[in-house]
N, C-alpha and C. Protein backbone atom coordinates (compact mmCIF):
# COMPACT_ATOMS: atom_id res chain seq x y z
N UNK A 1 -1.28 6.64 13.76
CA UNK A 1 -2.49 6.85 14.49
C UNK A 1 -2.10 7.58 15.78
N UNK A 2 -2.88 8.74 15.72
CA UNK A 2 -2.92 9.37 17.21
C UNK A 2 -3.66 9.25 17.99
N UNK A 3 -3.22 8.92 19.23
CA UNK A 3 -4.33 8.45 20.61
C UNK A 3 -4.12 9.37 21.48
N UNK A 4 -5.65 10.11 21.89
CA UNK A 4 -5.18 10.76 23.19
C UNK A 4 -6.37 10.07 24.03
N UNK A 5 -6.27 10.80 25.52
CA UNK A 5 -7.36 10.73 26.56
C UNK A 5 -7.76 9.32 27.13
N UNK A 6 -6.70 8.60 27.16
CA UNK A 6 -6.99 7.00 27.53
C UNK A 6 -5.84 7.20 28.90
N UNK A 7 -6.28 6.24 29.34
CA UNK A 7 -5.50 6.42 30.78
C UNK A 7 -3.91 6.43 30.56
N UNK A 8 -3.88 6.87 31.45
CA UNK A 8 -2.41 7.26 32.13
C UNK A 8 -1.43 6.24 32.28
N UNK A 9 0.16 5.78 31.37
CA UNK A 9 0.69 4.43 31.58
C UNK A 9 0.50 3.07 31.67
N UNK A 10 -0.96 3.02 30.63
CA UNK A 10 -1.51 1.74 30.53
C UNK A 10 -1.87 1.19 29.43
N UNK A 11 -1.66 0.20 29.24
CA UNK A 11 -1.22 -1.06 28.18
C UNK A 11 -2.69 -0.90 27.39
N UNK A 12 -2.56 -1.01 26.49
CA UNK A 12 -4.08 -1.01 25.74
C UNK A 12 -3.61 -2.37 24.05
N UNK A 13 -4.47 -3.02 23.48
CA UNK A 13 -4.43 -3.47 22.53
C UNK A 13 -5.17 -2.85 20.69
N UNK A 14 -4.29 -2.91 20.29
CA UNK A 14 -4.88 -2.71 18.68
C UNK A 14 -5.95 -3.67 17.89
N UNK A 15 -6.71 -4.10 17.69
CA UNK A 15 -7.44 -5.03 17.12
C UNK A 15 -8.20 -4.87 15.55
N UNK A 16 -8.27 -5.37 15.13
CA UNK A 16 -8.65 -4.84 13.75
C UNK A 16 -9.94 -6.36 13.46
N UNK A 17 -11.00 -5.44 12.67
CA UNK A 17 -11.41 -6.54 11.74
C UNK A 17 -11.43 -7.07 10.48
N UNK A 18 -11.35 -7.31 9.85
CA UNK A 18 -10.73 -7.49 8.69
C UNK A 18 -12.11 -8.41 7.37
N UNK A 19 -12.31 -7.89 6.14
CA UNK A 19 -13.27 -8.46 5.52
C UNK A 19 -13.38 -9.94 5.14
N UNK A 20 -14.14 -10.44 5.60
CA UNK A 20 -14.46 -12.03 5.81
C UNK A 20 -14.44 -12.16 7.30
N UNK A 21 -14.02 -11.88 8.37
CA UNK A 21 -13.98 -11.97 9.89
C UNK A 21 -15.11 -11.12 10.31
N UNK A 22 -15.98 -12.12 11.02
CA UNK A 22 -16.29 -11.09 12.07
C UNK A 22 -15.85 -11.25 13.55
N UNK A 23 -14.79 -11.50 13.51
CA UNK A 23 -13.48 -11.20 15.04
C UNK A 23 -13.30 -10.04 14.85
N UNK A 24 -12.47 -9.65 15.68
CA UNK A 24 -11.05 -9.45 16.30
C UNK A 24 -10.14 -9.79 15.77
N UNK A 25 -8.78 -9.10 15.47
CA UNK A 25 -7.51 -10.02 15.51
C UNK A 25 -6.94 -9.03 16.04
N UNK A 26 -6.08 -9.20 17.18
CA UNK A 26 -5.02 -8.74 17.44
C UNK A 26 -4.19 -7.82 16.76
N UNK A 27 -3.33 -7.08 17.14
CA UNK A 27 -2.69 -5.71 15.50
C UNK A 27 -1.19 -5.79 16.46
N UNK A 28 -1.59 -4.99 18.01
CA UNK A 28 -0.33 -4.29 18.52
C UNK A 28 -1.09 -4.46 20.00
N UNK A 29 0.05 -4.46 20.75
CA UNK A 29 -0.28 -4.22 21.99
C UNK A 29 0.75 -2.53 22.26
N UNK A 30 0.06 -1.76 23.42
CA UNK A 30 0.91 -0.40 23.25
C UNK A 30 0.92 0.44 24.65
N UNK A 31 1.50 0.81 25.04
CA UNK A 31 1.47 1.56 26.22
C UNK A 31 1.42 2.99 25.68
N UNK A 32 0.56 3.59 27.05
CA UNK A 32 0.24 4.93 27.08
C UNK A 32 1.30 5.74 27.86
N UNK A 33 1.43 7.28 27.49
CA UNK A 33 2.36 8.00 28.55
C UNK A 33 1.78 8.70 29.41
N UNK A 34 2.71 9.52 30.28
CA UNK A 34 2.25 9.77 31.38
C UNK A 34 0.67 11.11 30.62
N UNK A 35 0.62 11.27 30.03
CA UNK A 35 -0.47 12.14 29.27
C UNK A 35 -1.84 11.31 28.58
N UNK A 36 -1.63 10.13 28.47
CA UNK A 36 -2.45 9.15 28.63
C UNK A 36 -2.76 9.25 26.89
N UNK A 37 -1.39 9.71 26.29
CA UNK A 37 -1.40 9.80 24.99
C UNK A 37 -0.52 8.55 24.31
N UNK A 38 -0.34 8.17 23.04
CA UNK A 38 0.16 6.74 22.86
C UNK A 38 -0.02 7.77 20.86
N UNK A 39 1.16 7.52 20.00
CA UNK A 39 1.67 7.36 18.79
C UNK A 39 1.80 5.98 18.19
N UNK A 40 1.07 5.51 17.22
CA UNK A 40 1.04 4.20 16.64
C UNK A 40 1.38 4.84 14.88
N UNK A 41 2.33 3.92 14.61
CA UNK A 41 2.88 4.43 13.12
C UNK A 41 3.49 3.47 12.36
N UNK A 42 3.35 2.67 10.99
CA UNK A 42 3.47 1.78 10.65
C UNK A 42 3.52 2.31 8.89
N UNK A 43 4.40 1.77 8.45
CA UNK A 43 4.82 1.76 7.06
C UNK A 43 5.65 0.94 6.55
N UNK A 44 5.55 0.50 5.21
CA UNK A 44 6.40 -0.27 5.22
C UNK A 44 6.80 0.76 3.04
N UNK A 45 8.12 0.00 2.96
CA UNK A 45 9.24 0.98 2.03
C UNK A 45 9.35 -0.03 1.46
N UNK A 46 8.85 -0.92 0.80
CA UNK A 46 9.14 -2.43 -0.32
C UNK A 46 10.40 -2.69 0.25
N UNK A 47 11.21 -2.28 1.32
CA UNK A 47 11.81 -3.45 1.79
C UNK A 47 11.75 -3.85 3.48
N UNK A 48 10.33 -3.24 3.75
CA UNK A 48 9.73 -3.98 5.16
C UNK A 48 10.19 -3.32 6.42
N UNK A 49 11.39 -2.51 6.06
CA UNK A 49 11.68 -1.50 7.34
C UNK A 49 10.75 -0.28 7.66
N UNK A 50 10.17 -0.17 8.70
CA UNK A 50 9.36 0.88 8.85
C UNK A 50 9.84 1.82 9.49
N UNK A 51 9.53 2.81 9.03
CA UNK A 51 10.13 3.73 10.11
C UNK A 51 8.84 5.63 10.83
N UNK A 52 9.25 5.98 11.79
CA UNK A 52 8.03 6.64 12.43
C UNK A 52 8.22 7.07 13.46
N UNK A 53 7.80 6.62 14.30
CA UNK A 53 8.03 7.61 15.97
C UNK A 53 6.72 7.50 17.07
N UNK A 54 7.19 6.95 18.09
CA UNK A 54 6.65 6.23 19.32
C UNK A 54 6.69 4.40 18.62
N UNK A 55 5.67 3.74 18.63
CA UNK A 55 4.78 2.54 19.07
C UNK A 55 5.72 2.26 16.98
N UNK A 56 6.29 1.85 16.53
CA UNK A 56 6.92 2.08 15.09
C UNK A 56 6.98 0.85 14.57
N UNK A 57 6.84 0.45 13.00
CA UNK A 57 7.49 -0.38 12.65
C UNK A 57 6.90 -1.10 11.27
N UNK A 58 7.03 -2.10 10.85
CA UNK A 58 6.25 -2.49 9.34
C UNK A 58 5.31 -3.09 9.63
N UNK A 59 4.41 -2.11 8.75
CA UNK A 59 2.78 -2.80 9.26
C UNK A 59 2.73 -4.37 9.39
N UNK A 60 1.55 -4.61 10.43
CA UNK A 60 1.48 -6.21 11.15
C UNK A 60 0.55 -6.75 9.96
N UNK A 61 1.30 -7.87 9.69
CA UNK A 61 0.72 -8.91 8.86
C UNK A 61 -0.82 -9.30 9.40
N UNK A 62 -1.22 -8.83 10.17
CA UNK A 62 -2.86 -9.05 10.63
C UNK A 62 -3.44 -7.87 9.88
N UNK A 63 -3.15 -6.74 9.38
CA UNK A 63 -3.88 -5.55 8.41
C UNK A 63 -3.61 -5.78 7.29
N UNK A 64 -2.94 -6.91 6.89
CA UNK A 64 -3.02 -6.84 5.29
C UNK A 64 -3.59 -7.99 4.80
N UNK A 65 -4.09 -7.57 3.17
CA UNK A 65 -3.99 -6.13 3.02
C UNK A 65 -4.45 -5.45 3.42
N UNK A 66 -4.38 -4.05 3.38
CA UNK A 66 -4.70 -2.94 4.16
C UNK A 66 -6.39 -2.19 3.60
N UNK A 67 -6.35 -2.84 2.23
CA UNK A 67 -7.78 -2.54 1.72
C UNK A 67 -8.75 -3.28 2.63
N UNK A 68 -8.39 -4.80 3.15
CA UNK A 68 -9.59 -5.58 3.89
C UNK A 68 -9.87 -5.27 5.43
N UNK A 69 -9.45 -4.13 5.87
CA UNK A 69 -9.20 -3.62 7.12
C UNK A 69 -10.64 -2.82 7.02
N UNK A 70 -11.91 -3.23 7.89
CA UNK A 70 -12.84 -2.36 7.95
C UNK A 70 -12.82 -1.72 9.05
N UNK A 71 -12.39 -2.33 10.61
CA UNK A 71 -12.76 -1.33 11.55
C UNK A 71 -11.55 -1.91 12.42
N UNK A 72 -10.72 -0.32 13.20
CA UNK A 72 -10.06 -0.99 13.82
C UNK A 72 -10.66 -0.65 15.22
N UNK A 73 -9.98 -1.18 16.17
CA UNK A 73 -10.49 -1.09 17.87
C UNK A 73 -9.48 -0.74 18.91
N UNK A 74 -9.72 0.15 19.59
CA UNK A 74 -8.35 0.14 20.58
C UNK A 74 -9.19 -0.48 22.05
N UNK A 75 -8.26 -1.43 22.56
CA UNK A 75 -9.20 -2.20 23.72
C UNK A 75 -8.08 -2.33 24.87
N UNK A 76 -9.08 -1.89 25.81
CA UNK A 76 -8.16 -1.48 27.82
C UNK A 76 -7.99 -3.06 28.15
N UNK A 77 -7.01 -3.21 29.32
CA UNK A 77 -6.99 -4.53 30.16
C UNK A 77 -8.23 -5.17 30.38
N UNK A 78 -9.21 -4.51 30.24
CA UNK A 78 -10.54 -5.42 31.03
C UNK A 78 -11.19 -5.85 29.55
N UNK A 79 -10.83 -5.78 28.49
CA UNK A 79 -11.35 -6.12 27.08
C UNK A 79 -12.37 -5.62 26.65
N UNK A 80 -12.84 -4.25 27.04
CA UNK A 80 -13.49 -3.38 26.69
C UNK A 80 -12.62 -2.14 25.57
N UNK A 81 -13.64 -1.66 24.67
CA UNK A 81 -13.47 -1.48 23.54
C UNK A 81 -13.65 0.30 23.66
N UNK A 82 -12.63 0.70 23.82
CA UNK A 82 -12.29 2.15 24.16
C UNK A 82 -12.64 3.38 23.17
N UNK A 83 -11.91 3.04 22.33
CA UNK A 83 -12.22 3.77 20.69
C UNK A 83 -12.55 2.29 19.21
N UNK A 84 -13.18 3.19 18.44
CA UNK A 84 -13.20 2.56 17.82
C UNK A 84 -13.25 3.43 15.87
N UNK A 85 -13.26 2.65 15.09
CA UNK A 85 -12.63 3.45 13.82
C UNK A 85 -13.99 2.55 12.76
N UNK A 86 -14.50 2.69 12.14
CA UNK A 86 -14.92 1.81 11.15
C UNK A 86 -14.62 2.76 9.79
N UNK A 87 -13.24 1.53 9.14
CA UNK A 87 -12.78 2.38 8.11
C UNK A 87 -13.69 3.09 6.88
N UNK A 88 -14.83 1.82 6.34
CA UNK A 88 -15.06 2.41 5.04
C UNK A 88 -16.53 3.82 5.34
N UNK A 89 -16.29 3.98 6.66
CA UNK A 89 -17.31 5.22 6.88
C UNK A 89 -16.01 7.02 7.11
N UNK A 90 -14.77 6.14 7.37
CA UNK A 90 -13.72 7.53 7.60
C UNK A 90 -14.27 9.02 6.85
N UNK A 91 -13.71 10.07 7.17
CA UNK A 91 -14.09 11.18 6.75
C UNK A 91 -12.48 11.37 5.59
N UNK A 92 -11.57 10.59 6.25
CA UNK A 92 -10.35 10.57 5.02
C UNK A 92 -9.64 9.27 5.41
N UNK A 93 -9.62 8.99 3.92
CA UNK A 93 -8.84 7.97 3.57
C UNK A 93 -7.38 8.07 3.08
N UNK A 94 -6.18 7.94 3.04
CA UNK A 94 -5.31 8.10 2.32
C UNK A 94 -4.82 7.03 2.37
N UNK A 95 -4.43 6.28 0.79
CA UNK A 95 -3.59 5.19 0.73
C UNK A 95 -2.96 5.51 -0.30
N UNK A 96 -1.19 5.18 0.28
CA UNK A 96 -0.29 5.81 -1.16
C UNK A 96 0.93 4.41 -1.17
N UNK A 97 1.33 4.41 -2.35
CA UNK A 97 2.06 3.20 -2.61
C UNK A 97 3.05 4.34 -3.47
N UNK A 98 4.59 4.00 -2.72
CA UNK A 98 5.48 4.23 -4.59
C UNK A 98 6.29 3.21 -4.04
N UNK A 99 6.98 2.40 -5.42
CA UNK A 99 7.23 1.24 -4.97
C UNK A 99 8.54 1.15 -6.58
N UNK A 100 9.60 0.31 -6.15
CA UNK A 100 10.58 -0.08 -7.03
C UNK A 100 10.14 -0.70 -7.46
N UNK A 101 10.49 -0.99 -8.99
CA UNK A 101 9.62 -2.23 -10.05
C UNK A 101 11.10 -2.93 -9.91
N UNK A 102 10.91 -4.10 -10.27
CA UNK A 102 12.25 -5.40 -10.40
C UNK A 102 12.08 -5.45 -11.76
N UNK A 103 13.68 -5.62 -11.78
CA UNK A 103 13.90 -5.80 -13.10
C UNK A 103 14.02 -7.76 -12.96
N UNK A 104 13.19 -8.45 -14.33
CA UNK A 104 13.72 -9.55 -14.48
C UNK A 104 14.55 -10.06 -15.35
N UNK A 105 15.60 -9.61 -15.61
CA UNK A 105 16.60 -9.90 -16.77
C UNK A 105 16.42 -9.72 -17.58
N UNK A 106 15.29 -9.43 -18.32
CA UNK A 106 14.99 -9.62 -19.84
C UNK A 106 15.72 -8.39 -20.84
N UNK A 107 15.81 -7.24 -20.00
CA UNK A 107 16.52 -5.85 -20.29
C UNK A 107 17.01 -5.44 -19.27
N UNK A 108 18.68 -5.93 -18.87
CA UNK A 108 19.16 -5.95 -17.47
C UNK A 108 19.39 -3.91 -17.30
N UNK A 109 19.52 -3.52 -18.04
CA UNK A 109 19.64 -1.94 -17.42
C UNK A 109 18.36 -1.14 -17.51
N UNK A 110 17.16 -1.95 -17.42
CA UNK A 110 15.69 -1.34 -17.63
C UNK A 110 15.40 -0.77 -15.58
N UNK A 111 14.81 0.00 -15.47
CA UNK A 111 14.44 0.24 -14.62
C UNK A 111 13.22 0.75 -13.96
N UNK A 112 12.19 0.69 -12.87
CA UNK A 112 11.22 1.24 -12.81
C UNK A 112 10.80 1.31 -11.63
N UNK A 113 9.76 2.39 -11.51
CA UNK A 113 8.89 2.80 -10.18
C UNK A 113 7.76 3.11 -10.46
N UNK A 114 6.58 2.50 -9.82
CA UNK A 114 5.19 3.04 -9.46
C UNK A 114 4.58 3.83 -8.41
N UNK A 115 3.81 4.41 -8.55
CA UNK A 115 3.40 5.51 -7.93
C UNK A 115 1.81 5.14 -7.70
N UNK A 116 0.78 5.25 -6.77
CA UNK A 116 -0.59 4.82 -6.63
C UNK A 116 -1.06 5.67 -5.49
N UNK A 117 -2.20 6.54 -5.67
CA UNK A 117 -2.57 6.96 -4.68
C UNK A 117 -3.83 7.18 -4.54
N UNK A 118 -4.99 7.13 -3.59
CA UNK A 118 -6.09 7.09 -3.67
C UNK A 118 -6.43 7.78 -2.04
N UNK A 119 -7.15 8.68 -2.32
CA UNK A 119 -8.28 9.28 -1.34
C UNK A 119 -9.62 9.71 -1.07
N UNK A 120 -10.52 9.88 -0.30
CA UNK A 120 -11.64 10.46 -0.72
C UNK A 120 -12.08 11.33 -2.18
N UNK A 121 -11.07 12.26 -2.47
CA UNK A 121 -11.08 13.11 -3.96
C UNK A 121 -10.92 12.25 -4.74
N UNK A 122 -9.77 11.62 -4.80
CA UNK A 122 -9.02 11.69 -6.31
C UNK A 122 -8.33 9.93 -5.97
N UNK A 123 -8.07 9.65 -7.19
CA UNK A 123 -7.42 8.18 -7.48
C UNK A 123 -5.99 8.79 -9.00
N UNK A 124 -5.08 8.38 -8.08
CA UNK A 124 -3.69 8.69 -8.79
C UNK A 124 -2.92 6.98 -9.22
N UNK A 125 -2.22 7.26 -10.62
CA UNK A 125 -1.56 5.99 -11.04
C UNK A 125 -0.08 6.55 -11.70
N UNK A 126 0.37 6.16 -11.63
CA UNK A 126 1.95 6.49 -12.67
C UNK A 126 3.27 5.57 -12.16
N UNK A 127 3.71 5.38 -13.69
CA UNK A 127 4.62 4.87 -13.82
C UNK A 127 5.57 5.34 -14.59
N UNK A 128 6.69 5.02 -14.32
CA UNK A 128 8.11 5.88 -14.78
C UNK A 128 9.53 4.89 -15.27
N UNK A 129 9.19 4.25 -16.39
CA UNK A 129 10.40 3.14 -16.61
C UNK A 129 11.69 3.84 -17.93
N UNK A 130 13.00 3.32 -17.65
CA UNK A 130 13.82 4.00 -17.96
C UNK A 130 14.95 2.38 -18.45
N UNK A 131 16.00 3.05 -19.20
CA UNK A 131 16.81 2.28 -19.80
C UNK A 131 15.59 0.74 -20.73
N UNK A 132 14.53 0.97 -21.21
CA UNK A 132 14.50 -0.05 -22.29
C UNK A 132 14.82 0.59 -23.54
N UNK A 133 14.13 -0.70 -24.14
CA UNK A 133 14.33 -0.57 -25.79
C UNK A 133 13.52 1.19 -26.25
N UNK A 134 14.96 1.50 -26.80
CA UNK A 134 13.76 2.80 -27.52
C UNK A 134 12.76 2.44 -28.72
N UNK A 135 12.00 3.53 -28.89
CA UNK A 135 10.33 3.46 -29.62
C UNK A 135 10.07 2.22 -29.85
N UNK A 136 9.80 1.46 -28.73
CA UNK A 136 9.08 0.05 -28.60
C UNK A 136 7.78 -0.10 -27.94
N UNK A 137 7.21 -1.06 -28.45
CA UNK A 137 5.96 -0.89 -27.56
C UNK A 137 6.13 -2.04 -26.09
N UNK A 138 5.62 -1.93 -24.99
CA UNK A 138 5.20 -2.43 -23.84
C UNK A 138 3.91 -2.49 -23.83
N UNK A 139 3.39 -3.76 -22.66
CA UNK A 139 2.40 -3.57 -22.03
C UNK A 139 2.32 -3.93 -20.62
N UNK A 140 1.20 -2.81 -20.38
CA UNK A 140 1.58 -2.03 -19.11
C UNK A 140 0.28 -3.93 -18.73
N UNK A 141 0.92 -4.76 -17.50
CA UNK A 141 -0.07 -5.59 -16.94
C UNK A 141 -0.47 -5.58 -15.27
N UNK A 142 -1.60 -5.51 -15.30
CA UNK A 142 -1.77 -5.33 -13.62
C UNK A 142 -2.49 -6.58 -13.83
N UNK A 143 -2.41 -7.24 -12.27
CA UNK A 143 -2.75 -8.24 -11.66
C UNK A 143 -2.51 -9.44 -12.57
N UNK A 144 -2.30 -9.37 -13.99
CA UNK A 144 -1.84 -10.69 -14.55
C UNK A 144 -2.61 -10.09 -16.10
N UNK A 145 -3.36 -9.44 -16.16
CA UNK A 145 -4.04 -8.40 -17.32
C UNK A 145 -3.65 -7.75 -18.24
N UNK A 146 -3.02 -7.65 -19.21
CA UNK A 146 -2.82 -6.84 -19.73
C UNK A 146 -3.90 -5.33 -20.59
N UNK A 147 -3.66 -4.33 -19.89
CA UNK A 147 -4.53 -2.88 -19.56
C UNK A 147 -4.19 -2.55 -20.97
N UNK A 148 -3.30 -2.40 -21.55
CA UNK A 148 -2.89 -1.31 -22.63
C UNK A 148 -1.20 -1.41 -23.22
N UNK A 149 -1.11 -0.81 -23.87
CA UNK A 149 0.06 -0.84 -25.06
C UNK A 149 0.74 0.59 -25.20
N UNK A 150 1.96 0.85 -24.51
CA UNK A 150 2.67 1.83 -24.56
C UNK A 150 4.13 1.88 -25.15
N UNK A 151 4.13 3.02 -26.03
CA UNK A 151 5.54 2.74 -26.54
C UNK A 151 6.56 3.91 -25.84
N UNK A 152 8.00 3.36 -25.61
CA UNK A 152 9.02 4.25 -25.73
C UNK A 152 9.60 5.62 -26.31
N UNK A 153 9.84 6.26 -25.36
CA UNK A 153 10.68 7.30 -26.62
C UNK A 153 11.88 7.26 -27.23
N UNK A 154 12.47 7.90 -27.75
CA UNK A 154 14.06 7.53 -28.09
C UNK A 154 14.95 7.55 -27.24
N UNK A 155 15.16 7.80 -26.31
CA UNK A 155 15.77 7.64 -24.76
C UNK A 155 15.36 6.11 -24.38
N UNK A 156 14.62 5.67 -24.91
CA UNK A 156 14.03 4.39 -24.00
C UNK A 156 13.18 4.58 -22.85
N UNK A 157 12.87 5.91 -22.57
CA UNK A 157 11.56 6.09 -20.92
C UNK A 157 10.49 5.68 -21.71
N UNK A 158 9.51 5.37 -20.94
CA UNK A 158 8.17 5.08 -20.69
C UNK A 158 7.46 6.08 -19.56
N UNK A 159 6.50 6.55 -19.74
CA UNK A 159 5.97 7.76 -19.18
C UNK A 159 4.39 7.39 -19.03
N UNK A 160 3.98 6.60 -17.73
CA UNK A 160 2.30 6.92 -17.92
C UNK A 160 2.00 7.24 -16.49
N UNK A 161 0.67 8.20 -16.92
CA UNK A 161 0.24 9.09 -16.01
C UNK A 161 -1.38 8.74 -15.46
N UNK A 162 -1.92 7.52 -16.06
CA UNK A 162 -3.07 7.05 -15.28
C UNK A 162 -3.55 5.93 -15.79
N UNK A 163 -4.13 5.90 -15.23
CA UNK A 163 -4.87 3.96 -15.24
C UNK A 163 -5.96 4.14 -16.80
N UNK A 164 -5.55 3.26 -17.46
CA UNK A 164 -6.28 3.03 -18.84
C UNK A 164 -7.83 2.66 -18.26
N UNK A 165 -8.90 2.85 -19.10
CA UNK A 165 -10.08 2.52 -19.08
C UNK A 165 -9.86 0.63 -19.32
N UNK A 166 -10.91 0.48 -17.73
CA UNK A 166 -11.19 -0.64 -17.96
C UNK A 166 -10.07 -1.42 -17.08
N UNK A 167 -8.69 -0.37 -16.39
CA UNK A 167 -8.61 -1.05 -15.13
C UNK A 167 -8.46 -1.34 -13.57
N UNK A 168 -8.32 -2.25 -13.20
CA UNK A 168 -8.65 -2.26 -11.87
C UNK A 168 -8.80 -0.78 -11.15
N UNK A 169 -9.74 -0.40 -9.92
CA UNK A 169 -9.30 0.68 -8.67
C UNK A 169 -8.05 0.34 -7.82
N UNK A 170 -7.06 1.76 -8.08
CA UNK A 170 -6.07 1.01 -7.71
C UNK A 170 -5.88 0.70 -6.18
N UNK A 171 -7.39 0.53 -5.65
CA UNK A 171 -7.37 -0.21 -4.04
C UNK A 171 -7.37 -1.63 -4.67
N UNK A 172 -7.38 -2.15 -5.52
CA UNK A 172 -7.45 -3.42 -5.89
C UNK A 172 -6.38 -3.49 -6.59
N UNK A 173 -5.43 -3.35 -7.05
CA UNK A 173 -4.43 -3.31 -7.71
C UNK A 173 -3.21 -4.46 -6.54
N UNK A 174 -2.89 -5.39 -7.28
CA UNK A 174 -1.98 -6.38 -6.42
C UNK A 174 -0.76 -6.72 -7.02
N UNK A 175 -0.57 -6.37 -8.48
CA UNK A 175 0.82 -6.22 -9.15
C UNK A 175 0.73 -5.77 -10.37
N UNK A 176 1.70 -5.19 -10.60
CA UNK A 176 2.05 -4.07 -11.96
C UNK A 176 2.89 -4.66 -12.56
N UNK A 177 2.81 -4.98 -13.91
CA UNK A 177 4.21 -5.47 -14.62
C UNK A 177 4.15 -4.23 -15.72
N UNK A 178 5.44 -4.52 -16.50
CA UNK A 178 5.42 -3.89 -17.73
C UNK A 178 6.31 -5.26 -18.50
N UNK A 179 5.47 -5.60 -19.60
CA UNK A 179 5.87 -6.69 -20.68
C UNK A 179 6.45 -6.22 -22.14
N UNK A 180 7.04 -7.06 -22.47
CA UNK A 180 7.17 -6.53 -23.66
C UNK A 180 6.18 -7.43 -24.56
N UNK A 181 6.64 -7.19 -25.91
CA UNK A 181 5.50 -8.07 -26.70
C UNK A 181 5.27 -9.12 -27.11
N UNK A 182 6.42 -10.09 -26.80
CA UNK A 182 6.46 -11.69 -26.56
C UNK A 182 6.29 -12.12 -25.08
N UNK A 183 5.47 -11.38 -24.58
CA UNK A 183 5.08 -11.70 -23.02
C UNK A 183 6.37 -11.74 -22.37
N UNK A 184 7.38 -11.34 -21.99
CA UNK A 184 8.16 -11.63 -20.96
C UNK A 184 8.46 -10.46 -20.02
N UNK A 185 8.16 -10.80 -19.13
CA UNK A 185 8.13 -9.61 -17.85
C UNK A 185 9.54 -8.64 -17.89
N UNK A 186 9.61 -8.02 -18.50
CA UNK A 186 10.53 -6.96 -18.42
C UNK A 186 11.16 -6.45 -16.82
N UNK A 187 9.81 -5.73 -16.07
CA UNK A 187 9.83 -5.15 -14.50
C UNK A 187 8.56 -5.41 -14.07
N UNK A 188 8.63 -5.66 -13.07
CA UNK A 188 7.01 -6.38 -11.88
C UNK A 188 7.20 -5.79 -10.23
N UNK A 189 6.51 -5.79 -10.16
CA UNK A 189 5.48 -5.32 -8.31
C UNK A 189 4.93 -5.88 -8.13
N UNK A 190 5.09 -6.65 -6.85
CA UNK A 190 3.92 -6.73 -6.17
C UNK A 190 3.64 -5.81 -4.66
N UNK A 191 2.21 -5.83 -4.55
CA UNK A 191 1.74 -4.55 -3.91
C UNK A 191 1.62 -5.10 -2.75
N UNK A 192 2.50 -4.18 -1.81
CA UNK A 192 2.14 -5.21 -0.68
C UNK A 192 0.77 -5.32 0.28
């Protein structure tokens, strides 16, 4: 987040509201520079290190998830409410996830990554799993569901390129497995 035009070397707070609250909660507290400009930047890499430039670091456990975030607030020393954001009216949205899948033993050299992206246009899904069983079937499970039935090639990859009819938006999406066909979790995500 970029901030300009707020005073000059002074402390301001982040506040967010979040769906089910109608508070406040707290996000960040942040100082301004001598330009009365302030950089806020937050990501997190499935293993919680964030990285960015100025105000930095892994998003604050008060925005997540990051779907229930409706409006955030930037608020001066006197607790007045300076700027303000109300997310689900934004002119752009971007939320992108790629994320390592875990392997759970079941096929110790299986491997995988998801991919999720969603904006005003377009809603993106893919997954990319490698070292299983060749021409086998999987199923692909989100949130505990099983979506659909994909098989291997002779290499053993798995190759899918979008969300089957019938599941979740992947703003709702909270974990991805891929199973095999006696139910046992092959590789899993959870979204953070």
């Amino acid at each position: 987040m970029r901030l300009a035009n707020l005073d000059t070397n002074a402390t301001y707070t982040l506040e967010a509201q979040m769906v089910g609250d109608s508070n406040l909660t707290e996000v960040a507290t942040f100082d301004t520079d001598a330009r009365g400009q302030a950089d806020l930047d937050y990501a997190n890499h499935g293993n919680s290190h964030g990285k960015g430039h100025g105000h930095s670091g892994s998003i604050p456990s008060a925005v997540q998830p990051l779907i229930d975030v409706l409006n955030l607030s930037v608020v001066n020393a006197s607790t007045q409410t300076v700027l303000s954001a109300d997310l689900p009216d934004a002119g752009l949205l971007q939320y992108l996830v790629n994320h390592t899948m875990d392997n759970h033993s079941v096929e110790p050299g299986a491997f995988g990554v998801i991919r999720m992206q969603k904006n005003n246009q377009k809603q993106q899904f893919g997954l990319q799993a490698a070292g299983l069983t060749t021409n086998t079937d999987y199923w692909l499970v989100i949130n505990g569901d099983v979506v659909s039935t994909n098989t291997t090639d002779a290499g053993g990859k798995l190759k899918i390129t979008s969300l089957p009819g019938g599941a979740p938006n992947v703003l709702d999406i909270a974990s991805v497995a891929l199973w095999n066909t006696t139910s046992n979790n092959v590789l899993g995500a959870t979204i953070p």
